[in-house]
PDB file of N, CA and C in Angstrom:
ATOM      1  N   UNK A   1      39.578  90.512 227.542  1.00  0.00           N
ATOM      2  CA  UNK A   1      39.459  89.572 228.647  1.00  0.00           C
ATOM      3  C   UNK A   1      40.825  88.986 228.967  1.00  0.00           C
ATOM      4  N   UNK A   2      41.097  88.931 230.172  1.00  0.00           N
ATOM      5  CA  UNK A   2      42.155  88.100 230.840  1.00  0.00           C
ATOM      6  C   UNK A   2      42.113  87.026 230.431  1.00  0.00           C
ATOM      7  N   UNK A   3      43.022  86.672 229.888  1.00  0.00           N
ATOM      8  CA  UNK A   3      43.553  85.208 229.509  1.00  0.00           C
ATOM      9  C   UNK A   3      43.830  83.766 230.582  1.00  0.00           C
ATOM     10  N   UNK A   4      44.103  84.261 231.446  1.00  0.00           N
ATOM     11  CA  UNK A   4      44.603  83.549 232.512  1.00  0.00           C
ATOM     12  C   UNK A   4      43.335  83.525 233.689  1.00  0.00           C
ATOM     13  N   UNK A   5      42.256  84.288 233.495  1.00  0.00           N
ATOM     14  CA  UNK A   5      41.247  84.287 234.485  1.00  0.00           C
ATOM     15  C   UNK A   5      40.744  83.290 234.497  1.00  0.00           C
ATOM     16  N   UNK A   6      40.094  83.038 233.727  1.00  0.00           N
ATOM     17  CA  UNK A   6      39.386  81.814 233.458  1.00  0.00           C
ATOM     18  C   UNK A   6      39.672  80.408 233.661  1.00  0.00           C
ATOM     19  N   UNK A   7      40.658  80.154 234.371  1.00  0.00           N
ATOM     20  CA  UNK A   7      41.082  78.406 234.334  1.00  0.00           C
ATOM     21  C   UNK A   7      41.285  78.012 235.648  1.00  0.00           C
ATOM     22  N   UNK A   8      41.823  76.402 235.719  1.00  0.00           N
ATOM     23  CA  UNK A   8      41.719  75.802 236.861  1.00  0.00           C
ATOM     24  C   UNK A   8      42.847  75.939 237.724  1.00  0.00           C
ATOM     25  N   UNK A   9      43.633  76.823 237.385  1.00  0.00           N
ATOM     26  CA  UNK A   9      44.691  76.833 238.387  1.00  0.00           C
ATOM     27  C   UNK A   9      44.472  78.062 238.760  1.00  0.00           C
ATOM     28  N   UNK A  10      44.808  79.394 238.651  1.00  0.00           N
ATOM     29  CA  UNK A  10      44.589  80.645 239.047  1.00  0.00           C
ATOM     30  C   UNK A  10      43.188  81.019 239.321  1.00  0.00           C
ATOM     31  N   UNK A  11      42.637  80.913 240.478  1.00  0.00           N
ATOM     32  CA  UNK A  11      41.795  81.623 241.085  1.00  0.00           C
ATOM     33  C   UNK A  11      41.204  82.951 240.194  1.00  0.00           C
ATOM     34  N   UNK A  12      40.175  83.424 239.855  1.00  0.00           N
ATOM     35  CA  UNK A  12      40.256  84.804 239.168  1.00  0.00           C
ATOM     36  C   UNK A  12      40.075  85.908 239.739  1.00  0.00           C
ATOM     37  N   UNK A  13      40.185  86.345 241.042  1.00  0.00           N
ATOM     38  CA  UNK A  13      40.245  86.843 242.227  1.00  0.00           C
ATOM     39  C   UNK A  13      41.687  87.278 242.795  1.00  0.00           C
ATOM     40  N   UNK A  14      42.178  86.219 242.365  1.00  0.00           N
ATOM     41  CA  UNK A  14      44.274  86.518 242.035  1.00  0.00           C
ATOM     42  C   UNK A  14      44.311  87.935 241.328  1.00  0.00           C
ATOM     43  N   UNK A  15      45.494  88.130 241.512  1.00  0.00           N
ATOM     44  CA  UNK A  15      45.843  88.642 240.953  1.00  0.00           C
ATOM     45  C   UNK A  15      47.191  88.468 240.248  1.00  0.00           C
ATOM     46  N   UNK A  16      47.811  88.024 238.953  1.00  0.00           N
ATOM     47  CA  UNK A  16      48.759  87.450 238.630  1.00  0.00           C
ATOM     48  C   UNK A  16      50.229  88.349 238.607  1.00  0.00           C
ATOM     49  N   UNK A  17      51.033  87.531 239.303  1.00  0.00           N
ATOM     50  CA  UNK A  17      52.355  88.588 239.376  1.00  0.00           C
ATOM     51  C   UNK A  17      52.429  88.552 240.479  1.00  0.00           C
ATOM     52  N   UNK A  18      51.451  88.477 241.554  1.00  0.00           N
ATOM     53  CA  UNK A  18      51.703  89.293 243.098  1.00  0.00           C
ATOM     54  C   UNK A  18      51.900  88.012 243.949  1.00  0.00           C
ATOM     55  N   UNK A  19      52.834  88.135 244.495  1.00  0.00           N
ATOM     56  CA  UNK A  19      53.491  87.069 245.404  1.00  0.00           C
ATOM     57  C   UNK A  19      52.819  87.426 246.885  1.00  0.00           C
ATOM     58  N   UNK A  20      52.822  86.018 247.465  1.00  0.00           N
ATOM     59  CA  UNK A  20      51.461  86.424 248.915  1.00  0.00           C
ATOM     60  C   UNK A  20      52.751  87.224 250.310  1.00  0.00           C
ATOM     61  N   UNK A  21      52.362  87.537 250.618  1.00  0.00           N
ATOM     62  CA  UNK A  21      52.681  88.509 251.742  1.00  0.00           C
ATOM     63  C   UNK A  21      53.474  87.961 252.198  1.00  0.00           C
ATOM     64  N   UNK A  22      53.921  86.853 252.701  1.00  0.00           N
ATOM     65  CA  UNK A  22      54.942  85.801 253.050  1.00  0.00           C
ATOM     66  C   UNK A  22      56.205  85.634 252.094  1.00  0.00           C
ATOM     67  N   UNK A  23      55.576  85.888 250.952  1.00  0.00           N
ATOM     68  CA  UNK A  23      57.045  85.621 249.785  1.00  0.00           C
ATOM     69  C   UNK A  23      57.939  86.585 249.851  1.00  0.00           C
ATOM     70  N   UNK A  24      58.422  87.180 250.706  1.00  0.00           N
ATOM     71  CA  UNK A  24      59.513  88.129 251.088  1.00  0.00           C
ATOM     72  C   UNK A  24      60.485  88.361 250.230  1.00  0.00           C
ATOM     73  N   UNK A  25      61.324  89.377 249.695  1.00  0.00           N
ATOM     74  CA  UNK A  25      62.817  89.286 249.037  1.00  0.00           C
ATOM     75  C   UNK A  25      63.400  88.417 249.701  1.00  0.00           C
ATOM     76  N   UNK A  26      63.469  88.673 251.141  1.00  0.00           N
ATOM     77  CA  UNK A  26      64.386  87.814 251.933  1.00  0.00           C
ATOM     78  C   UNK A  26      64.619  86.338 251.575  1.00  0.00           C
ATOM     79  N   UNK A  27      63.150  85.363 252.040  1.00  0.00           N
ATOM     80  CA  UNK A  27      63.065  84.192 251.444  1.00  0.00           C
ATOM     81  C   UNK A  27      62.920  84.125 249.928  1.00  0.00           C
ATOM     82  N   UNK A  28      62.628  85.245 249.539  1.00  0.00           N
ATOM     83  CA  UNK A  28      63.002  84.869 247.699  1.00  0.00           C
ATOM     84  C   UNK A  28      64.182  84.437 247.456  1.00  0.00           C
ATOM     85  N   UNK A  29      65.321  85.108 247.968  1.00  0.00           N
ATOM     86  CA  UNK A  29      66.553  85.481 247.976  1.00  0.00           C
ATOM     87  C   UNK A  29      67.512  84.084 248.681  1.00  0.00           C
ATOM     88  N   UNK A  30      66.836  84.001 249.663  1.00  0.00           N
ATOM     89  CA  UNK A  30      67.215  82.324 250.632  1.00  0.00           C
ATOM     90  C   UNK A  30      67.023  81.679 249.418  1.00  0.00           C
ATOM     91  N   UNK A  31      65.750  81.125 248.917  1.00  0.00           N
ATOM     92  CA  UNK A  31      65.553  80.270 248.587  1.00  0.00           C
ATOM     93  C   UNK A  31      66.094  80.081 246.797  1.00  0.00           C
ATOM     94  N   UNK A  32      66.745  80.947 246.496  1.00  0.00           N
ATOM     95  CA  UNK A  32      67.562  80.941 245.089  1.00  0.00           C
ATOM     96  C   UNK A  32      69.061  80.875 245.579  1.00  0.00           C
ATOM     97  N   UNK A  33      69.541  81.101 246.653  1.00  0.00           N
ATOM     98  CA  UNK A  33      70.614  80.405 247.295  1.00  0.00           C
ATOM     99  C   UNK A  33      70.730  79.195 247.351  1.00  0.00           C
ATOM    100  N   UNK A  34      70.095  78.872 248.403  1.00  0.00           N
ATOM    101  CA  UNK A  34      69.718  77.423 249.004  1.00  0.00           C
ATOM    102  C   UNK A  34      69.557  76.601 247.775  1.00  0.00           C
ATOM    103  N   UNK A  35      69.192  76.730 246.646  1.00  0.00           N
ATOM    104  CA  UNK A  35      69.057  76.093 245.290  1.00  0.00           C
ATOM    105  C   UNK A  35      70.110  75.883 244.893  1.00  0.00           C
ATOM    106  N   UNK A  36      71.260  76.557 244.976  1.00  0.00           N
ATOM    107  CA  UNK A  36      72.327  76.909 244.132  1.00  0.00           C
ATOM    108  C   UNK A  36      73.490  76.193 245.260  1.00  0.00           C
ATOM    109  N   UNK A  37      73.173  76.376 245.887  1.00  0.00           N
ATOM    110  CA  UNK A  37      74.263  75.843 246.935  1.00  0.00           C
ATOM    111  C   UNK A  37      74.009  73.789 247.865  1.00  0.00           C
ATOM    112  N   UNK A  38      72.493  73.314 246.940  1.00  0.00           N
ATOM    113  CA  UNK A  38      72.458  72.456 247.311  1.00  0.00           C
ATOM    114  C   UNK A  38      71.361  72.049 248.240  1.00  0.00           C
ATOM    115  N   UNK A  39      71.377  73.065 249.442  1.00  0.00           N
ATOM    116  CA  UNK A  39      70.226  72.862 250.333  1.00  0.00           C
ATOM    117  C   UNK A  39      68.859  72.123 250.166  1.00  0.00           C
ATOM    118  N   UNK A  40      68.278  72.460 249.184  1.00  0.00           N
ATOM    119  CA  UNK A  40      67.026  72.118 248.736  1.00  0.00           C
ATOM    120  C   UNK A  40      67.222  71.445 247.188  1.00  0.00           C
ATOM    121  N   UNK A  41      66.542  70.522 247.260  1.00  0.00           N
ATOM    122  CA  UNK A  41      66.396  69.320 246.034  1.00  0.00           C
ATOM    123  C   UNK A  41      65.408  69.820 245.242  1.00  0.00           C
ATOM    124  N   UNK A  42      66.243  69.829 244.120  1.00  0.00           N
ATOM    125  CA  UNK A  42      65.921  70.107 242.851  1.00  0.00           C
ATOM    126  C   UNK A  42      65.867  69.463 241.750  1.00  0.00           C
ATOM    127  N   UNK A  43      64.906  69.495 241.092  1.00  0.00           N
ATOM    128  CA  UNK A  43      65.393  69.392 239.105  1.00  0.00           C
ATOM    129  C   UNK A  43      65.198  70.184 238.539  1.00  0.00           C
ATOM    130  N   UNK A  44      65.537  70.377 237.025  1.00  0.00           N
ATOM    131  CA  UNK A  44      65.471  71.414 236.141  1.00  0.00           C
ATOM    132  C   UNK A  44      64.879  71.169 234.898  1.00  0.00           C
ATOM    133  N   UNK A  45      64.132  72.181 234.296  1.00  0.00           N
ATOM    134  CA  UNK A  45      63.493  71.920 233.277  1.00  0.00           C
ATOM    135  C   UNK A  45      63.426  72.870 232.350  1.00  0.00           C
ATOM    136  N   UNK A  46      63.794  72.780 230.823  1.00  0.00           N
ATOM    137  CA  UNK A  46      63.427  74.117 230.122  1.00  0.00           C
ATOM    138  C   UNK A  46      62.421  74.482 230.188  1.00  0.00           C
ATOM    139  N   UNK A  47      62.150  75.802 229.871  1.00  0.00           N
ATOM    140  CA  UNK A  47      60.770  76.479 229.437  1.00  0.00           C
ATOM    141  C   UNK A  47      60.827  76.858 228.680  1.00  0.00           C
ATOM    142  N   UNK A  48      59.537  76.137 227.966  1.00  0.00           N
ATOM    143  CA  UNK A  48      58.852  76.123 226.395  1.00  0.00           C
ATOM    144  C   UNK A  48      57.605  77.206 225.899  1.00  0.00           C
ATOM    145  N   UNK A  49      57.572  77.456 225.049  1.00  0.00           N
ATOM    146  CA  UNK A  49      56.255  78.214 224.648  1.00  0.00           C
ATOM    147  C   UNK A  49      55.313  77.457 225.196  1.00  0.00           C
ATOM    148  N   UNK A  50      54.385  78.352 226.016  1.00  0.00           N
ATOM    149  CA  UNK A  50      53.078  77.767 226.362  1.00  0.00           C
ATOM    150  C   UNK A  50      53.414  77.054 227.897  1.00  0.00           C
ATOM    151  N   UNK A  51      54.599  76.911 228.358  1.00  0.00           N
ATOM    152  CA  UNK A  51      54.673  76.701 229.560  1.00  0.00           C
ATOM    153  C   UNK A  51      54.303  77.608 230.662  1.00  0.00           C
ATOM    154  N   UNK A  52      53.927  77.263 231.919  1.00  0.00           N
ATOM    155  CA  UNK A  52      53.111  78.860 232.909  1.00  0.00           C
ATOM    156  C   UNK A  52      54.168  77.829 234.392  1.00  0.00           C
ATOM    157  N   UNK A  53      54.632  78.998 235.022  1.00  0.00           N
ATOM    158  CA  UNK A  53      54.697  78.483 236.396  1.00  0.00           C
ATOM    159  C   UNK A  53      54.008  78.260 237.194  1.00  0.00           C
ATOM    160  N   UNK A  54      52.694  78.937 237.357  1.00  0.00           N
ATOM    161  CA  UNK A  54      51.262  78.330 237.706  1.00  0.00           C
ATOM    162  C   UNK A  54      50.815  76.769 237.502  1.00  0.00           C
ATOM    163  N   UNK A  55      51.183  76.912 236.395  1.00  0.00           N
ATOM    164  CA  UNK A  55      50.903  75.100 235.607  1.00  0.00           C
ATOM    165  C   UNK A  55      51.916  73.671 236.413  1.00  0.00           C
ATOM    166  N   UNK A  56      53.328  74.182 236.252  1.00  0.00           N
ATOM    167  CA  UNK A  56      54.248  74.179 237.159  1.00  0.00           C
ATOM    168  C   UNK A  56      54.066  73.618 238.481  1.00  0.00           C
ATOM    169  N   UNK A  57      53.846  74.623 239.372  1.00  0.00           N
ATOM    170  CA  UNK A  57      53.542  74.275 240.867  1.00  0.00           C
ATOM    171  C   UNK A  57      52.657  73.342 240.731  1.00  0.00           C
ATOM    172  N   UNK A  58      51.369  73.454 240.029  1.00  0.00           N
ATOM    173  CA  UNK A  58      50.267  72.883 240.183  1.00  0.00           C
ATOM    174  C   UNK A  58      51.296  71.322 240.347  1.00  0.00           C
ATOM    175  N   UNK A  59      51.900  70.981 239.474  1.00  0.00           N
ATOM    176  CA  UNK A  59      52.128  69.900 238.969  1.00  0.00           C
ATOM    177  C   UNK A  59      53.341  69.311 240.537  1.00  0.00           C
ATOM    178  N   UNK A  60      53.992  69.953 240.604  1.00  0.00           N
ATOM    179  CA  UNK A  60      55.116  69.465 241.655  1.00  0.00           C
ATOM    180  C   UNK A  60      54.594  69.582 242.700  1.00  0.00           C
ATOM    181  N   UNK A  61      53.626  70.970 243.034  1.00  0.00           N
ATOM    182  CA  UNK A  61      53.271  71.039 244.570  1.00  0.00           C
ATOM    183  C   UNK A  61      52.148  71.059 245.325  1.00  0.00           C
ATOM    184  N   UNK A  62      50.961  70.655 243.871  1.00  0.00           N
ATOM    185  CA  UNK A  62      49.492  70.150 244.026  1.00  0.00           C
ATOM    186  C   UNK A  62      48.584  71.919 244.487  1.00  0.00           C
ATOM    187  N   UNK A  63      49.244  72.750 244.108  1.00  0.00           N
ATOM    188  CA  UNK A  63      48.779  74.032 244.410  1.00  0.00           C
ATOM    189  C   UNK A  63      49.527  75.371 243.617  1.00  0.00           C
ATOM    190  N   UNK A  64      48.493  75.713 241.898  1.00  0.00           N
ATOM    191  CA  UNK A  64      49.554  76.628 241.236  1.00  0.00           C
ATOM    192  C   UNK A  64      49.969  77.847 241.687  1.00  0.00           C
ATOM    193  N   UNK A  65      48.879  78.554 242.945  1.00  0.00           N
ATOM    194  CA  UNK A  65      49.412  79.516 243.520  1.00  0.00           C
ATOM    195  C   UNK A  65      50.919  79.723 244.227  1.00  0.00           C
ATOM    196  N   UNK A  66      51.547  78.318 244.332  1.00  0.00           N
ATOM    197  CA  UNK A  66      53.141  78.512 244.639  1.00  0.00           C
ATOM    198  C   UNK A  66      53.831  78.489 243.524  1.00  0.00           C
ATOM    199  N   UNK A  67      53.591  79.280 242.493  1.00  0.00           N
ATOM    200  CA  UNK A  67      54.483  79.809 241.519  1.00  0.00           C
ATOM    201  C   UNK A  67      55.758  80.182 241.761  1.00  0.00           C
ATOM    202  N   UNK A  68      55.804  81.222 242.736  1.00  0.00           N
ATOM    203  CA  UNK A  68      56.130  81.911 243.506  1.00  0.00           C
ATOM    204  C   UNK A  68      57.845  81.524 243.713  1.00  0.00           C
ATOM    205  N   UNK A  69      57.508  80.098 244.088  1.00  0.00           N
ATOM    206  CA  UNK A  69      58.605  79.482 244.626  1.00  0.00           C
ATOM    207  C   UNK A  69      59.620  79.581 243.800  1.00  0.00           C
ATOM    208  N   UNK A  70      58.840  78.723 242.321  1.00  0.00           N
ATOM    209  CA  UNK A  70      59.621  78.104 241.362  1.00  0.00           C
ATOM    210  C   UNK A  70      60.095  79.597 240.860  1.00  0.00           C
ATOM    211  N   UNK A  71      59.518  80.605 240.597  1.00  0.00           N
ATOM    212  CA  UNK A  71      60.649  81.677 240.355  1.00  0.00           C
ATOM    213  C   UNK A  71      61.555  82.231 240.670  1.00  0.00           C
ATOM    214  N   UNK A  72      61.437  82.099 242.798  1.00  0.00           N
ATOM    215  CA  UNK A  72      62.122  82.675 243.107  1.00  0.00           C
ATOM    216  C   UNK A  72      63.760  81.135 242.878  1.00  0.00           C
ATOM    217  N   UNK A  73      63.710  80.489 242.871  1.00  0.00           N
ATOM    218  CA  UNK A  73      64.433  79.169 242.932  1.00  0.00           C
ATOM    219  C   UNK A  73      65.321  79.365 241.279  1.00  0.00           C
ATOM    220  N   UNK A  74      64.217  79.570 240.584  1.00  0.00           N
ATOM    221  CA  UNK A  74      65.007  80.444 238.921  1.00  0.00           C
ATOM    222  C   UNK A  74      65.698  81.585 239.009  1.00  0.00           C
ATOM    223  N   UNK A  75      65.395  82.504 239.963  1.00  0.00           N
ATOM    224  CA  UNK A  75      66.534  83.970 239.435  1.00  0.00           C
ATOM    225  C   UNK A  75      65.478  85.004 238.787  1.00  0.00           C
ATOM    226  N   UNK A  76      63.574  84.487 238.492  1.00  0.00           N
ATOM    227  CA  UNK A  76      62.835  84.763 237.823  1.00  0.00           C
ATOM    228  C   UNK A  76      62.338  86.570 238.696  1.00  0.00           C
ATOM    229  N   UNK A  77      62.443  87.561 237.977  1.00  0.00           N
ATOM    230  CA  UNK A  77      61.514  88.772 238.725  1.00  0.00           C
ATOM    231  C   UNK A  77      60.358  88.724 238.221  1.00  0.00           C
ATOM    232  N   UNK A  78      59.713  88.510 237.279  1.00  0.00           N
ATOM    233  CA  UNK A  78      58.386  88.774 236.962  1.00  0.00           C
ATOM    234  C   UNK A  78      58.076  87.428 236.069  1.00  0.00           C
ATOM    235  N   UNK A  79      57.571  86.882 236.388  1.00  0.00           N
ATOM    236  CA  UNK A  79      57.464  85.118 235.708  1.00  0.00           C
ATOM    237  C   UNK A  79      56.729  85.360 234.194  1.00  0.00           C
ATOM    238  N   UNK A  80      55.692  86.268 234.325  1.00  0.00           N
ATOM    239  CA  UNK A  80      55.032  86.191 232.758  1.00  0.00           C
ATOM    240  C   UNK A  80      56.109  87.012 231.543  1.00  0.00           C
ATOM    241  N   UNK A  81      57.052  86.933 231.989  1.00  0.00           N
ATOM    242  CA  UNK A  81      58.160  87.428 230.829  1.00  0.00           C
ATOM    243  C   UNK A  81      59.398  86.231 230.616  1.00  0.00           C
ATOM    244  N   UNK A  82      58.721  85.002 230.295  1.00  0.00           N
ATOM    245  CA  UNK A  82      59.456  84.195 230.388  1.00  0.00           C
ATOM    246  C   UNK A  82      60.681  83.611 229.063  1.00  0.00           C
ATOM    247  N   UNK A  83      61.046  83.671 228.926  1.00  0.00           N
ATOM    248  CA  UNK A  83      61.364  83.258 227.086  1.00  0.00           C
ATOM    249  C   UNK A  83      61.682  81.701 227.228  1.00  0.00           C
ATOM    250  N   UNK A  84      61.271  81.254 225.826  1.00  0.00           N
ATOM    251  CA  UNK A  84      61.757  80.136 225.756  1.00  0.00           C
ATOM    252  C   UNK A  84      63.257  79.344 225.969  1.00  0.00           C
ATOM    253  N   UNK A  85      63.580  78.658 226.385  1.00  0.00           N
ATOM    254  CA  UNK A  85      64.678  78.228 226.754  1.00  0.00           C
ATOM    255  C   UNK A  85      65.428  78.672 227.988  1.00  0.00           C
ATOM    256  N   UNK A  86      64.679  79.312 228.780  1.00  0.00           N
ATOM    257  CA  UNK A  86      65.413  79.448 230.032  1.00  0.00           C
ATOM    258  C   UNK A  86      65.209  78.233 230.707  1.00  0.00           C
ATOM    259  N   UNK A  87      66.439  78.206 231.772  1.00  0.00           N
ATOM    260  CA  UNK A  87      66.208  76.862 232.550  1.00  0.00           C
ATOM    261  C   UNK A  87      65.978  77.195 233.647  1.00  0.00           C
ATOM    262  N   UNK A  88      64.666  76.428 234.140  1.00  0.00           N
ATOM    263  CA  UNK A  88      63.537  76.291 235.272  1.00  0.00           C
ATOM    264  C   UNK A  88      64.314  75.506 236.521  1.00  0.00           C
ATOM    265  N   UNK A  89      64.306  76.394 237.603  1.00  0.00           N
ATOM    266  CA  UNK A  89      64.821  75.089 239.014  1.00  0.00           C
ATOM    267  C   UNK A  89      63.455  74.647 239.623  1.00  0.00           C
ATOM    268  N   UNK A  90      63.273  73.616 239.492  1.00  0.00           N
ATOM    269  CA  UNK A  90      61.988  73.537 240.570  1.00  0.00           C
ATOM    270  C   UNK A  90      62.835  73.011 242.005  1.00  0.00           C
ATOM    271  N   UNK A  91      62.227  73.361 242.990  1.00  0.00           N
ATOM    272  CA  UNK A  91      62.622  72.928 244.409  1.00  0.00           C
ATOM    273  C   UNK A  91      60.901  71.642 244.522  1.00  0.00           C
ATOM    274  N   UNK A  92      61.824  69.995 244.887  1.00  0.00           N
ATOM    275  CA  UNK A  92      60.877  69.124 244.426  1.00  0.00           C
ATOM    276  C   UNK A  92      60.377  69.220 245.955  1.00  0.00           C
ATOM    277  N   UNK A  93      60.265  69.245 246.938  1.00  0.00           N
ATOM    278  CA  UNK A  93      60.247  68.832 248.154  1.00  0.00           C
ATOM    279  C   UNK A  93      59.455  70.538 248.571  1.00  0.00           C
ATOM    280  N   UNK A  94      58.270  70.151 248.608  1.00  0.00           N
ATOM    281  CA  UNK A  94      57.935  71.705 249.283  1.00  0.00           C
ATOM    282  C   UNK A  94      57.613  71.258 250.787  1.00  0.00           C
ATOM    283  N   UNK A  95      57.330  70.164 250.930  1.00  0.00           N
ATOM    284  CA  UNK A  95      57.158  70.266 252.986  1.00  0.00           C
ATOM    285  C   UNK A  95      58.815  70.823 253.251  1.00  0.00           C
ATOM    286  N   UNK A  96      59.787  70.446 252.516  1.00  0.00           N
ATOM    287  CA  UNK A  96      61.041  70.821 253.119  1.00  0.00           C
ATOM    288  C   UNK A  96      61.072  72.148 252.812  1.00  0.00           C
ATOM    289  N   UNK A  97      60.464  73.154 251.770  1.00  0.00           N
ATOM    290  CA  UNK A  97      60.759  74.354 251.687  1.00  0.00           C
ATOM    291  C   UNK A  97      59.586  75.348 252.824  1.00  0.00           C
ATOM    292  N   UNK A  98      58.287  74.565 253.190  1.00  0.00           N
ATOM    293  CA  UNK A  98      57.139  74.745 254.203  1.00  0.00           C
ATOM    294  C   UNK A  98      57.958  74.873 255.254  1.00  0.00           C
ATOM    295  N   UNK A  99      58.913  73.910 255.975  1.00  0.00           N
ATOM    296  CA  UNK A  99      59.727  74.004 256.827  1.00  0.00           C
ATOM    297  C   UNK A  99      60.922  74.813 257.103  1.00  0.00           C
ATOM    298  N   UNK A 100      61.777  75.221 256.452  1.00  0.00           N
ATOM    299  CA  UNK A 100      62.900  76.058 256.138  1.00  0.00           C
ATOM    300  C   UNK A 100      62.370  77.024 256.719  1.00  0.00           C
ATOM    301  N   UNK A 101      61.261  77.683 255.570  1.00  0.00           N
ATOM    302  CA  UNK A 101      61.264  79.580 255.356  1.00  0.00           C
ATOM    303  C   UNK A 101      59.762  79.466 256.104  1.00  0.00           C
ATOM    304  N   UNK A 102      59.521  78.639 257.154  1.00  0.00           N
ATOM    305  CA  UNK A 102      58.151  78.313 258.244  1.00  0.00           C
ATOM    306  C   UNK A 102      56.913  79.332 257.325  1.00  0.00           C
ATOM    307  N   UNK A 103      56.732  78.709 256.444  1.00  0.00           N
ATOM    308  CA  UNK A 103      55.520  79.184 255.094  1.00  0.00           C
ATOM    309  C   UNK A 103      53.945  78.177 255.727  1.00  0.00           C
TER     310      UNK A 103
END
């Protein structure tokens, strides 16, 4: 059994890994710029055992299906290969990232 099916953030109908049709390289790619260069407001956070970017969004952007973001904002290609101690960008402001990349 899927581990991740079962709970309150991921839908079990998801499918985990797959970024929605909108999450483009392009704006992946913007938006790990735009991080790095200032544009979009950020903090940072390690990641710990047992941390999920699902869990994540939930928490900053009231919806864990924008995982998405917070990886692309990390440098992250596939989020469930995470190791401990990497450092997490969250982009805090998602109406400003809704607006930018018109999501």
């Amino acid at each position: 059994m899927n581990r991740y099916k079962n709970n309150g953030i991921i839908n079990g109908n998801i499918l985990l890994g797959i970024k929605p049709k909108y999450a483009t390289n392009e704006i992946c790619n913007q938006i790990f710029k735009d991080c790095r260069n200032g544009r979009l407001q950020t903090e940072t956070q390690i990641f710990v055992n047992g941390d999920r970017l699902d869990y994540m969004a939930q928490k900053y952007y009231g919806n864990g299906l924008d995982w998405w973001i917070i990886a692309a904002a990390s440098g992250i290609g596939w989020w469930l290969q995470i190791n401990a101690g990497t450092i997490i960008t969250i982009p805090t402001d998602i109406k400003q990232i809704k607006r930018l990349y018109n999501l």
